[in-house]
Protein backbone atom coordinates (compact mmCIF):
# COMPACT_ATOMS: atom_id res chain seq x y z
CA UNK A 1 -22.44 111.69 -10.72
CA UNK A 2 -18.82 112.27 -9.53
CA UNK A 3 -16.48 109.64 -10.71
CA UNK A 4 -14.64 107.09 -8.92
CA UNK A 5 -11.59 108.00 -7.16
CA UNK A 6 -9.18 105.01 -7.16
CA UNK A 7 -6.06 104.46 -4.97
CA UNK A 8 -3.29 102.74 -6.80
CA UNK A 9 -0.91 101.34 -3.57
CA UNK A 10 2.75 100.82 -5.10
CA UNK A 11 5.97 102.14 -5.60
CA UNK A 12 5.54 104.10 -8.79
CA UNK A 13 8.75 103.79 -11.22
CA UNK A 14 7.84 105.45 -15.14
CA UNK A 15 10.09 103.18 -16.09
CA UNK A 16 7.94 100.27 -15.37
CA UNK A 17 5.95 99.23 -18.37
CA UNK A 18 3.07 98.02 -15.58
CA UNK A 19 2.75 101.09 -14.30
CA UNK A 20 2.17 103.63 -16.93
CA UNK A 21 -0.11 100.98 -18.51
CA UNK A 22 -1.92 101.12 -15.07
CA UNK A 23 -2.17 104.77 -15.47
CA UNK A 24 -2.91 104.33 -19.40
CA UNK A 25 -5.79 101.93 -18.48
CA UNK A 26 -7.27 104.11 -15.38
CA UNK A 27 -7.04 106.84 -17.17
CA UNK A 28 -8.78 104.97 -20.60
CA UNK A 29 -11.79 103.93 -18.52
CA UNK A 30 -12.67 107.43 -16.92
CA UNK A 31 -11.41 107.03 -13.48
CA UNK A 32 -9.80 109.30 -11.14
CA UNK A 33 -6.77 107.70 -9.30
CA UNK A 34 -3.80 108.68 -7.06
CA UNK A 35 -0.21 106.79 -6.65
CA UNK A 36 0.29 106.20 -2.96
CA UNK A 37 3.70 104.84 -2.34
CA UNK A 38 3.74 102.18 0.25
CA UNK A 39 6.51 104.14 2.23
CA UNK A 40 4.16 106.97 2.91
CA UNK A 41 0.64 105.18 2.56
CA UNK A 42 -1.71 105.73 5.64
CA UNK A 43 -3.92 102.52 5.29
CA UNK A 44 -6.75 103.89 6.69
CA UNK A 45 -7.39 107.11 4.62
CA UNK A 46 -6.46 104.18 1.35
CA UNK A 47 -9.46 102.22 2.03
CA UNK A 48 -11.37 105.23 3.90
CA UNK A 49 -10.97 108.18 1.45
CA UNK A 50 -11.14 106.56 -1.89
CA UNK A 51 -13.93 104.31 -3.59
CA UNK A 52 -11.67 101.24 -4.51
CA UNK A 53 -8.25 100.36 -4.07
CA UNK A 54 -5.62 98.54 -6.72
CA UNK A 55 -2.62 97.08 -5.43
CA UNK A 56 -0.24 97.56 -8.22
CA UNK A 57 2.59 95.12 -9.53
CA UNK A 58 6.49 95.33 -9.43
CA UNK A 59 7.16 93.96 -5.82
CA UNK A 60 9.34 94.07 -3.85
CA UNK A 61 7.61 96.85 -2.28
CA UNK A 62 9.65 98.83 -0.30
CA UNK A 63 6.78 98.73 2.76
CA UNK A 64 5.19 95.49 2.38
CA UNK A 65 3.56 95.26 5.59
CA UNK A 66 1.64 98.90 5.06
CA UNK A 67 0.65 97.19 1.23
CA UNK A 68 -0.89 94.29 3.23
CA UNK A 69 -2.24 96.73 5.65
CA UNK A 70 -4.27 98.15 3.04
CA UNK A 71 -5.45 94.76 1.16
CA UNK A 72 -6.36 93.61 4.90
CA UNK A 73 -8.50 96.41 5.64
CA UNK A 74 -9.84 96.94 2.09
CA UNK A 75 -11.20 93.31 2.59
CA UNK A 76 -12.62 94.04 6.20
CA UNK A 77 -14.51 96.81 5.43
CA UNK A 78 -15.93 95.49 1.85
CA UNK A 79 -14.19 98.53 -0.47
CA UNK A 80 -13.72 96.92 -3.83
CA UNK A 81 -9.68 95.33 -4.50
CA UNK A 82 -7.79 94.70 -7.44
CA UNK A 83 -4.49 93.04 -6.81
CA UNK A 84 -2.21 92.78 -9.84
């Protein structure tokens, strides 16, 4: 069985203590996962092209409508959401 392939919406900054323990925790757990940055996130390959999607802290987001975009259609179409 191939493993999940998660896509983690947010700004990524190493800096961020949230986000390498995002990557620390994916990472513990076995899944697969991708950054998308919500300046060049295409909403529908997010919630099309990946089996779940987590919204990742440390707003403000520098696109916040695409970030929404992707919560609204990860909810509309039933792909599981984590929102941190």
């Amino acid at each position: 069985m191939e493993r999940p392939h998660i896509a983690v919406v947010g700004d990524y900054q190493p800096e961020n203590e949230t986000h390498t323990a995002t990557d620390a925790a994916l990472g513990h757990v076995g899944l697969g996962f991708e950054w998308l940055g919500t300046d060049t996130v295409d909403p529908e390959r997010a919630v099309a092209e990946y089996d779940g999607v987590w919204v990742a802290p440390a707003s403000p987001y520098r696109n916040m409508d695409a970030a929404l975009e992707v919560i609204r259609l990860a909810r509309e179409r039933g792909v599981p959401l984590v929102g941190t």
